[in-house]
C-alpha atoms as a PDB file:
ATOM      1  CA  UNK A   1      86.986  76.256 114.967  1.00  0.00           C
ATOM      2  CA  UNK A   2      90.552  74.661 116.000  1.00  0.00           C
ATOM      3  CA  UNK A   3      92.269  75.372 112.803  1.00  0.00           C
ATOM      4  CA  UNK A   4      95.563  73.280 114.183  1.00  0.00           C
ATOM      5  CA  UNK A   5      93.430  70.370 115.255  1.00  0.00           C
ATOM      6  CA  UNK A   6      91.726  70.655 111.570  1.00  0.00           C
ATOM      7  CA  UNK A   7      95.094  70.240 110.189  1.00  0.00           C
ATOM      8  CA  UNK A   8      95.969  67.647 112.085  1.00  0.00           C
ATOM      9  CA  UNK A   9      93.255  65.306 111.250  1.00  0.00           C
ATOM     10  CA  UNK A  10      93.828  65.927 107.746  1.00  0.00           C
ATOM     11  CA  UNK A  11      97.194  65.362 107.918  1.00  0.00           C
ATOM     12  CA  UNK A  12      96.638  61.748 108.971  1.00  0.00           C
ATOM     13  CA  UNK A  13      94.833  60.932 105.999  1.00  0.00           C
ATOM     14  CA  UNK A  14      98.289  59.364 103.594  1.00  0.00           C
ATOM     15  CA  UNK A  15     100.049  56.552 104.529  1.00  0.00           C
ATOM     16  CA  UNK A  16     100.538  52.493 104.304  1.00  0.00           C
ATOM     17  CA  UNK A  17     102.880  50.916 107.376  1.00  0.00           C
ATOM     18  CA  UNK A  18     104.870  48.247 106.477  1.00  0.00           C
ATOM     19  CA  UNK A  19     103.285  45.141 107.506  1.00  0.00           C
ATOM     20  CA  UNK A  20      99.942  46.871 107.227  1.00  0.00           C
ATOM     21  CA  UNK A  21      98.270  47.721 103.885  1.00  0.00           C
ATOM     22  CA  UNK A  22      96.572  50.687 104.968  1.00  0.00           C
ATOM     23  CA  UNK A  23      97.513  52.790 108.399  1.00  0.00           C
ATOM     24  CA  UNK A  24      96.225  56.535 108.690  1.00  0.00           C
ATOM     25  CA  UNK A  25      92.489  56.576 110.058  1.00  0.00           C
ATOM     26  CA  UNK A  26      91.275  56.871 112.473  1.00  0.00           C
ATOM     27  CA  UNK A  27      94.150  58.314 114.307  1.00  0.00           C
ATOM     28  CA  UNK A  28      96.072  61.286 114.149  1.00  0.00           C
ATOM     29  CA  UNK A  29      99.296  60.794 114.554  1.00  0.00           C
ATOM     30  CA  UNK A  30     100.735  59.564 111.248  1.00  0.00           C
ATOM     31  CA  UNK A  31     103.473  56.519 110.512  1.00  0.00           C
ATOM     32  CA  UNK A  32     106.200  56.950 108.759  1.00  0.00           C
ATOM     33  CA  UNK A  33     106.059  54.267 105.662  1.00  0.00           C
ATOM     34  CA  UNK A  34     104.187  55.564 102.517  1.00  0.00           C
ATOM     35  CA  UNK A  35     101.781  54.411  99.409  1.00  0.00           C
ATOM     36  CA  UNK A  36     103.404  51.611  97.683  1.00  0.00           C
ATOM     37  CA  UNK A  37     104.627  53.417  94.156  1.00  0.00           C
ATOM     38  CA  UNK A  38     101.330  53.052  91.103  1.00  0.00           C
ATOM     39  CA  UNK A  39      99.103  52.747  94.344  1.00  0.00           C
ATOM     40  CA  UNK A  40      96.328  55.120  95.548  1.00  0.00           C
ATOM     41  CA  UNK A  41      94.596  55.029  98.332  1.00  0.00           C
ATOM     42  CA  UNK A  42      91.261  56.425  98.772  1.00  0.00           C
ATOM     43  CA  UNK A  43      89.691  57.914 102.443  1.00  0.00           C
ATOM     44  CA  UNK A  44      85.984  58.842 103.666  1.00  0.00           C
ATOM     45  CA  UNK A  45      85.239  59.476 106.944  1.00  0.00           C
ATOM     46  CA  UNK A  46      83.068  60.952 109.532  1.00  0.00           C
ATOM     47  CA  UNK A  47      83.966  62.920 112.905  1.00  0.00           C
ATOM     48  CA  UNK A  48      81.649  64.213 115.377  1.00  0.00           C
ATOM     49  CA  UNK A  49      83.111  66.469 118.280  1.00  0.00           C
ATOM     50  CA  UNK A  50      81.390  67.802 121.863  1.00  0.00           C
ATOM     51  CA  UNK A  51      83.411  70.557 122.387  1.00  0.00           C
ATOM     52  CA  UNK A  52      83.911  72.421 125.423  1.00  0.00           C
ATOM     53  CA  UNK A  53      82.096  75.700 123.958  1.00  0.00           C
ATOM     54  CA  UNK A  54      79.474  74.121 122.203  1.00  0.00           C
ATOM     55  CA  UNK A  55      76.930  71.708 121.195  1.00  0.00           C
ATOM     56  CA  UNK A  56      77.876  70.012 117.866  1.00  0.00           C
ATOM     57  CA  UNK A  57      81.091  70.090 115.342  1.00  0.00           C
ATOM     58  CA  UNK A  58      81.189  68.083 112.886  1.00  0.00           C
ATOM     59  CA  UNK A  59      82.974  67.233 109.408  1.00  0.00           C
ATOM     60  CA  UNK A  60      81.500  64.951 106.953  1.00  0.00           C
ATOM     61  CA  UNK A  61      82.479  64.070 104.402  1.00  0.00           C
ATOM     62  CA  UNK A  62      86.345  63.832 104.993  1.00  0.00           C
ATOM     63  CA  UNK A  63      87.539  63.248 101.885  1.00  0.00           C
ATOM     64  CA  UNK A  64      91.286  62.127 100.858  1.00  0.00           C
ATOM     65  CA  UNK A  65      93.596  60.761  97.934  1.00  0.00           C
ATOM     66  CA  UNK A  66      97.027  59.767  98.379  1.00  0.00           C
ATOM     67  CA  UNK A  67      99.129  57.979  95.257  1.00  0.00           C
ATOM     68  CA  UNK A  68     102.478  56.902  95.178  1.00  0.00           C
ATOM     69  CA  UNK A  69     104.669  58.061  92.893  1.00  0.00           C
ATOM     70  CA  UNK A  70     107.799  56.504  93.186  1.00  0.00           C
ATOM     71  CA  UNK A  71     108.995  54.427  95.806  1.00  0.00           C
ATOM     72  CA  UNK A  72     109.009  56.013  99.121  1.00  0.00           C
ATOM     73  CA  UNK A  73     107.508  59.385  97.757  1.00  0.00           C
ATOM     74  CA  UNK A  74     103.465  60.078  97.702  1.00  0.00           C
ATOM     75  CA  UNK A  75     101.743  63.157  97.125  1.00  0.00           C
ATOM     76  CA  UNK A  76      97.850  63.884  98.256  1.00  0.00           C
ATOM     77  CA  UNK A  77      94.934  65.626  98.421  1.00  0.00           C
ATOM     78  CA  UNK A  78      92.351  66.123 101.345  1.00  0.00           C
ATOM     79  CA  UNK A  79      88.995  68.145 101.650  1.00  0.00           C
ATOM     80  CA  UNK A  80      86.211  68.168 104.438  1.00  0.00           C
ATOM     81  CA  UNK A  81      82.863  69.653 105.205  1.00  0.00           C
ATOM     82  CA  UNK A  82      82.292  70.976 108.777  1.00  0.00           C
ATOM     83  CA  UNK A  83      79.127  71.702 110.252  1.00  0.00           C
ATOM     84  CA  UNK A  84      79.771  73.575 113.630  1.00  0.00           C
ATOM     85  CA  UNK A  85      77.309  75.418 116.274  1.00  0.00           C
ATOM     86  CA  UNK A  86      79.058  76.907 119.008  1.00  0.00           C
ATOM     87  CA  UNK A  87      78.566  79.381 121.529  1.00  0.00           C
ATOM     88  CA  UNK A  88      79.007  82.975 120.954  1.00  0.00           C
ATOM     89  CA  UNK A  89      80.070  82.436 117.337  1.00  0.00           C
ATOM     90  CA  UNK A  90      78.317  82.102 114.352  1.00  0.00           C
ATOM     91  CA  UNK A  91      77.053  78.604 112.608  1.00  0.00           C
ATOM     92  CA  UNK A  92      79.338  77.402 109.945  1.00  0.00           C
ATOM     93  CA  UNK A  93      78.583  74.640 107.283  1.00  0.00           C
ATOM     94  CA  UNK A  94      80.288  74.246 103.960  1.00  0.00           C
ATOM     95  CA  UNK A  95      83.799  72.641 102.602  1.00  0.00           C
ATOM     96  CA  UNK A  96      86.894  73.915 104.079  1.00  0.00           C
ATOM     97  CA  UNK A  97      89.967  74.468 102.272  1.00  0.00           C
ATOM     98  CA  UNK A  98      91.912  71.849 100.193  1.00  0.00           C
ATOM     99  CA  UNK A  99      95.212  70.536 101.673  1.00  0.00           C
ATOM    100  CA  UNK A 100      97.944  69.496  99.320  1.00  0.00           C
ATOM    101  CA  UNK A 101     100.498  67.063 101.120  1.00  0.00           C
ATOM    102  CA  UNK A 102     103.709  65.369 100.575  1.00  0.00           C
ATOM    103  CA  UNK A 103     105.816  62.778 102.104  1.00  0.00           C
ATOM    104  CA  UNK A 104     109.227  61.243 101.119  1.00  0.00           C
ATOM    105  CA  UNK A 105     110.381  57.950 102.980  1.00  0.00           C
ATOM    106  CA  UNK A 106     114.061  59.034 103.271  1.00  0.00           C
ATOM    107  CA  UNK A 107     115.436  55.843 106.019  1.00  0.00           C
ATOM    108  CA  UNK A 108     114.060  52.863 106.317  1.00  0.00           C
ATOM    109  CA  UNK A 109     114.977  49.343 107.664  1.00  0.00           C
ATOM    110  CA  UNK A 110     113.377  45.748 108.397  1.00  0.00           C
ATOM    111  CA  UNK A 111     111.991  46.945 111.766  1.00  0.00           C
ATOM    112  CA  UNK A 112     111.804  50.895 111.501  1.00  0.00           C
ATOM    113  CA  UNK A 113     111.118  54.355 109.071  1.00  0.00           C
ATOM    114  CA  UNK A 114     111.883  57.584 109.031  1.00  0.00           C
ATOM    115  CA  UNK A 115     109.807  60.450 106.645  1.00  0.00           C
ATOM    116  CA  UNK A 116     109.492  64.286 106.193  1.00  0.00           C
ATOM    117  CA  UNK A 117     106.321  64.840 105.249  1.00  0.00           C
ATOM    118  CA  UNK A 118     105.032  68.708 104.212  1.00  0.00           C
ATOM    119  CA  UNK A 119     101.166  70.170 104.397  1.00  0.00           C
ATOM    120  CA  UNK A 120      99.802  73.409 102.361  1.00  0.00           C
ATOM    121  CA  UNK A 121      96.688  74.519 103.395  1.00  0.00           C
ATOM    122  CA  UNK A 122      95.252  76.193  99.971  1.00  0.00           C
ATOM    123  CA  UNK A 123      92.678  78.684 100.549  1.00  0.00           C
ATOM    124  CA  UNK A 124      90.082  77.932  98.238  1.00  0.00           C
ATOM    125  CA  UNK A 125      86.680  77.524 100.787  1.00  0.00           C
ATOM    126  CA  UNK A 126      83.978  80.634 101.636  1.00  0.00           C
ATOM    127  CA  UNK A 127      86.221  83.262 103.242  1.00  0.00           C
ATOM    128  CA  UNK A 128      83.142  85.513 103.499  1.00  0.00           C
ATOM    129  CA  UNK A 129      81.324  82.551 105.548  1.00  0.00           C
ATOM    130  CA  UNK A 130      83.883  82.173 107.972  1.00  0.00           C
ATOM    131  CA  UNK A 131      85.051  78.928 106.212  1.00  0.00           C
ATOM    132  CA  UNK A 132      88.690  79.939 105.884  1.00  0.00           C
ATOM    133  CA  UNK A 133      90.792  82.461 106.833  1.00  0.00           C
ATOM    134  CA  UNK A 134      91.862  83.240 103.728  1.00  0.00           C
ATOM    135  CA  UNK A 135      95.632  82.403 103.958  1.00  0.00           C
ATOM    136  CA  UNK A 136      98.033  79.682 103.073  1.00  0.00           C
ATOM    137  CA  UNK A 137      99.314  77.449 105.873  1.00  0.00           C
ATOM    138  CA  UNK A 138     102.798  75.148 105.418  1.00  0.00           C
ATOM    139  CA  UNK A 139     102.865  72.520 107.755  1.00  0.00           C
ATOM    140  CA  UNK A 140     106.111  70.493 107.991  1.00  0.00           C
ATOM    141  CA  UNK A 141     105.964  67.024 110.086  1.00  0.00           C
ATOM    142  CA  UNK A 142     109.288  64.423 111.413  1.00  0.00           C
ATOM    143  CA  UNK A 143     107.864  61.026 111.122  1.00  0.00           C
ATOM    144  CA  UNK A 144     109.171  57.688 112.873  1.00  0.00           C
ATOM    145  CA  UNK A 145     107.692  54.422 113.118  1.00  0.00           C
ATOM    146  CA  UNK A 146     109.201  50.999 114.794  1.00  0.00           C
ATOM    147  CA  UNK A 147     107.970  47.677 114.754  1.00  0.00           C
ATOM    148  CA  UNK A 148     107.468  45.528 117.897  1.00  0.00           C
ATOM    149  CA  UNK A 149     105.800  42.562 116.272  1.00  0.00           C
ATOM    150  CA  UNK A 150     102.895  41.991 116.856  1.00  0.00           C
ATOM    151  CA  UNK A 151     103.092  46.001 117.795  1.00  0.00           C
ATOM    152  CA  UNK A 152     103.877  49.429 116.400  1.00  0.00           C
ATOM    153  CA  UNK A 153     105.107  53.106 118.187  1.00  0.00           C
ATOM    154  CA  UNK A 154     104.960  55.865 115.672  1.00  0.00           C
ATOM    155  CA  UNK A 155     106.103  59.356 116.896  1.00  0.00           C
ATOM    156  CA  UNK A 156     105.437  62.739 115.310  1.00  0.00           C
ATOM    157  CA  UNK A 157     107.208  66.182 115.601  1.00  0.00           C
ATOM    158  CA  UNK A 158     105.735  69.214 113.134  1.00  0.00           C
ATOM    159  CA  UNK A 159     105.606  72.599 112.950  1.00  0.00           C
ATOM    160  CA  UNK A 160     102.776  74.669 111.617  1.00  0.00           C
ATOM    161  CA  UNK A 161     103.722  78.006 109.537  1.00  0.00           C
ATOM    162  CA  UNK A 162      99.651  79.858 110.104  1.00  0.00           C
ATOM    163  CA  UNK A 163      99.138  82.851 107.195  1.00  0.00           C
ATOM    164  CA  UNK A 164      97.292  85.592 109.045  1.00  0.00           C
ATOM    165  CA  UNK A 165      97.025  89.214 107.889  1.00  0.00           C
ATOM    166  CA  UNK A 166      98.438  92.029 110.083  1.00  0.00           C
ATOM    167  CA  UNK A 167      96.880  92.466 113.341  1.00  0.00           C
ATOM    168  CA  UNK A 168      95.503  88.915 114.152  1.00  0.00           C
ATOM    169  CA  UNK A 169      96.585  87.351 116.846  1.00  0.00           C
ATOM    170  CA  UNK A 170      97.230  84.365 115.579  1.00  0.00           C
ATOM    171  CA  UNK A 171     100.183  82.034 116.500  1.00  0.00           C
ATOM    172  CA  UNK A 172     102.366  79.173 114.923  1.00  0.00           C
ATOM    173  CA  UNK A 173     102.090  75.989 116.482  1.00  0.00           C
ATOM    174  CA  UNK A 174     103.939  73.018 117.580  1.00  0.00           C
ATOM    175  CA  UNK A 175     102.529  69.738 117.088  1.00  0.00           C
ATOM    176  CA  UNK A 176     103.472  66.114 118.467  1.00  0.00           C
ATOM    177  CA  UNK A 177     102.363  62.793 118.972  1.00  0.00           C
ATOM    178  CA  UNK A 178     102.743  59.107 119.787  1.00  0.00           C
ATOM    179  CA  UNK A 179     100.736  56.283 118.411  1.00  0.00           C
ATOM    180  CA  UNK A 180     100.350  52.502 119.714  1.00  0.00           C
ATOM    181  CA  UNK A 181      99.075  49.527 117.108  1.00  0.00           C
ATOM    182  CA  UNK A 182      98.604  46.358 117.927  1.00  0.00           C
ATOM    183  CA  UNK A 183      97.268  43.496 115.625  1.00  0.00           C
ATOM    184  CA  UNK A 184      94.885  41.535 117.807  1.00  0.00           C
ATOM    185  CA  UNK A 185      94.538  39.143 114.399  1.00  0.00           C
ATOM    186  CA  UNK A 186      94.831  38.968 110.717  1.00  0.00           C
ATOM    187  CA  UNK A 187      92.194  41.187 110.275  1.00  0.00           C
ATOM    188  CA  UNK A 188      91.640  43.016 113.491  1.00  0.00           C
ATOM    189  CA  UNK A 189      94.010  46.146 114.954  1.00  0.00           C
ATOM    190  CA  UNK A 190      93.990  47.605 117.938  1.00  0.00           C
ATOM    191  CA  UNK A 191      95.250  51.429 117.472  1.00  0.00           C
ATOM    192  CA  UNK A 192      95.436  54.125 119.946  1.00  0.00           C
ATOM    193  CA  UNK A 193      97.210  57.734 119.850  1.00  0.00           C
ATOM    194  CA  UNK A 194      97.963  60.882 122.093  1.00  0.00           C
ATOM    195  CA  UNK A 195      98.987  64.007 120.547  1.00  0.00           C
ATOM    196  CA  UNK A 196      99.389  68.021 121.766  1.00  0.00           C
ATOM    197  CA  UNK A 197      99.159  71.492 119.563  1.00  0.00           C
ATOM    198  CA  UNK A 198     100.466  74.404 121.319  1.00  0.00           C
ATOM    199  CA  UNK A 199      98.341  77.713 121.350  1.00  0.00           C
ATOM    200  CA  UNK A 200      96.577  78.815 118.555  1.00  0.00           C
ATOM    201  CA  UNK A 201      96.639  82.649 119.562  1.00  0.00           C
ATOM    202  CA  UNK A 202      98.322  84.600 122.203  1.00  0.00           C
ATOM    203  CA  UNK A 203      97.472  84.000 125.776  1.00  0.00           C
ATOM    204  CA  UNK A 204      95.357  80.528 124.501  1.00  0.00           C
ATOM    205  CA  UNK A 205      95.561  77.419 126.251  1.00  0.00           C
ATOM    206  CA  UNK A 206      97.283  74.524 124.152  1.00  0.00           C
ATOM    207  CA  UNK A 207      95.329  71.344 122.910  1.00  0.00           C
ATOM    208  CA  UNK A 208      95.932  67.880 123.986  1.00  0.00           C
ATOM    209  CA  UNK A 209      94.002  64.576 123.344  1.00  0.00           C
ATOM    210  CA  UNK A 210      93.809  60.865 123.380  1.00  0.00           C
ATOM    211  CA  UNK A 211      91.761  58.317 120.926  1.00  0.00           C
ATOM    212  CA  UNK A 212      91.623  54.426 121.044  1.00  0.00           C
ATOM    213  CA  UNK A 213      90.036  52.835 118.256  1.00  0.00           C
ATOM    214  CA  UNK A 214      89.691  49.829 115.978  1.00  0.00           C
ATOM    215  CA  UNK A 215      90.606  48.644 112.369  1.00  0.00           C
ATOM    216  CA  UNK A 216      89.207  45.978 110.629  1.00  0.00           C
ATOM    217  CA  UNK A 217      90.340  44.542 107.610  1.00  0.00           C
ATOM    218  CA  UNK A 218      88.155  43.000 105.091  1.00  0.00           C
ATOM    219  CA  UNK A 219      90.612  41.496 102.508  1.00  0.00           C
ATOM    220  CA  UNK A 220      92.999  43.137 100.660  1.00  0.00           C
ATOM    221  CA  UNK A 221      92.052  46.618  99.932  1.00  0.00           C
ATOM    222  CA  UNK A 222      89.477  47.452 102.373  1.00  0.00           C
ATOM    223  CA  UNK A 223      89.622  48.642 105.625  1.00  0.00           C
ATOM    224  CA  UNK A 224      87.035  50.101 108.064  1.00  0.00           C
ATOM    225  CA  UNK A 225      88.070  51.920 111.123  1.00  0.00           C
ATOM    226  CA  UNK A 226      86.020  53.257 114.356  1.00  0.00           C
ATOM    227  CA  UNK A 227      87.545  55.267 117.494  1.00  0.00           C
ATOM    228  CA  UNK A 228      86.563  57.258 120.085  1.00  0.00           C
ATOM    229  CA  UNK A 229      88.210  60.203 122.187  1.00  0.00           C
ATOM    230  CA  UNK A 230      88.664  63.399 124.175  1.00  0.00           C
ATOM    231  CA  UNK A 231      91.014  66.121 125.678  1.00  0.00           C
ATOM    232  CA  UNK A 232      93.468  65.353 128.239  1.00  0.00           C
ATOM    233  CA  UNK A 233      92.980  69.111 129.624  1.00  0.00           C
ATOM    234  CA  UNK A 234      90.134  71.128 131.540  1.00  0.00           C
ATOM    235  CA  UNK A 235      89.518  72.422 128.289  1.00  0.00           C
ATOM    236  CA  UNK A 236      89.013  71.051 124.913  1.00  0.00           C
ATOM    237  CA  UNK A 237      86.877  68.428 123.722  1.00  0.00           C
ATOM    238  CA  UNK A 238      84.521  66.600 125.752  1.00  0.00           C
ATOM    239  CA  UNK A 239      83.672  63.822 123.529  1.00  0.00           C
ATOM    240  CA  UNK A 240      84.944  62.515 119.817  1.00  0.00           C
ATOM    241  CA  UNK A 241      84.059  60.185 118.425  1.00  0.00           C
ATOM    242  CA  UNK A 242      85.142  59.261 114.088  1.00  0.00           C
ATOM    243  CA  UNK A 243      84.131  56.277 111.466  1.00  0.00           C
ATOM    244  CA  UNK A 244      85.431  55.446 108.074  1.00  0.00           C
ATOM    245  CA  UNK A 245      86.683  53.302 105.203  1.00  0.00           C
ATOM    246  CA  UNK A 246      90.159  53.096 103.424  1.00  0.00           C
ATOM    247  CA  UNK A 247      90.108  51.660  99.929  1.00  0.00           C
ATOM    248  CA  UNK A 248      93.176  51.115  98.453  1.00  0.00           C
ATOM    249  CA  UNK A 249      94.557  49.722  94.588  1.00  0.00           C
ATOM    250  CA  UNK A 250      97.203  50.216  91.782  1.00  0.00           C
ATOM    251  CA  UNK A 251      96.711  52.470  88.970  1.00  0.00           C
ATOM    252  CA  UNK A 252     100.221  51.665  87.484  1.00  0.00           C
ATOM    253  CA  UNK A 253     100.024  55.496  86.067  1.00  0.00           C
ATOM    254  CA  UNK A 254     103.546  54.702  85.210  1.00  0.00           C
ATOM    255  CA  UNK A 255     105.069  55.201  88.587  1.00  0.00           C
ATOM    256  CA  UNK A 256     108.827  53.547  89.135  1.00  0.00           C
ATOM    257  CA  UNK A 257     109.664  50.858  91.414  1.00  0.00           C
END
């Protein structure tokens, strides 16, 4: 499995862009704004992969949480469930770890934001079914968004920290990003994103891909999404393809404005 792209796709999964209500799936590179504070916004998704050394990866359910707990500060949750079959390596199905996220709004204006957002991988699926490597990741992620009415460019710059024990050959990685959205209508977005990791071991060739999708928006708190993808290299993914639905409302768990 691509551990970084893993990571990437659940960073995604916890934000709101201003002028949007929900923003997040189906891409993977991330905006800037965050959960309005008292809000949380719930995530389920499906992915389905063709990768270049095998027949089928998937994860479903992708699960996430994100609530805001002041203004410009959220915190998160996200978990999936892979079922992979590729060559040479063994079959994997099961959860995968939990990631525990974070991401603080620090600049923002009528037309643009800036955020630091922060990933930990916990270690908490199968190790002994090759569901995790049994190590804490950190990821740390630059955010910036600016609004084009009726467009958006978000842009992100991270850095993955990868535990590994002594002896694997196993590399930190570099990850960045742009994003495109577009709202065709009140209820209808056009979204679109390319994005890079650099190797995930020694002598590896890096990751890069493209997905252009849709949002639809069916009143106020829901939102289905639908997008389809693949590498921009030789190698990588031949085909992916990912559906879901964002739900989003305020618990008023005593969060400050």
């Amino acid at each position: 499995m691509n551990r970084g792209l893993i990571f990437a796709a659940l960073l995604c999964a916890v934000v709101c862009h201003s002028g949007e209500v929900f923003a997040g799936r189906p891409l993977v590179v991330d905006d800037a704004a965050t959960v309005a504070a008292g809000n949380i916004e719930l995530e389920f998704g499906f992915t389905h992969t063709l990768p270049e050394k095998g027949v089928r990866d998937q994860q479903f359910p992708i699960m996430a949480a994100t609530y805001g707990v002041i203004k410009r500060l959220e915190v998160g949750l996200a978990i999936q469930r892979t079922n992979t079959d590729l060559k040479r390596q063994s079959p994997l199905s099961g959860f995968q770890d939990i990631n525990l996220n974070a991401k603080y709004d620090f600049m923002t204006g009528e037309t643009y934001d800036l955020s630091l957002a922060v990933n930990v991988k916990v270690p908490t699926a199968n190790r002994h079914r090759g569901l995790t490597t049994g190590r804490f990741d950190e990821a740390f992620l630059f955010l910036a968004t600016k609004d084009f009415f009726p467009a958006a460019v978000d842009l992100n710059l991270g850095y993955i920290v990868v535990g590994k024990r002594k002896g694997e050959n196993l590399e930190n990685r570099f990850f960045g990003g742009m994003a495109l959205r577009y709202n065709v209508s009140e209820n209808w977005r056009v979204v679109g994103d390319i994005y890079g990791l650099s190797p995930a071991v020694r002598r590896a060739n890096a990751d890069g891909n493209f997905q252009l999708g849709l949002r639809y928006h069916m009143g106020e708190f829901t939102m289905f999404d639908a997008a389809i993808g693949r590498s921009l290299l030789p190698t990588g993914n031949r085909f992916q393809a990912t559906c879901g639905v964002t739900w989003s409302t305020a618990l008023n768990f005593g969060a400050q404005n």
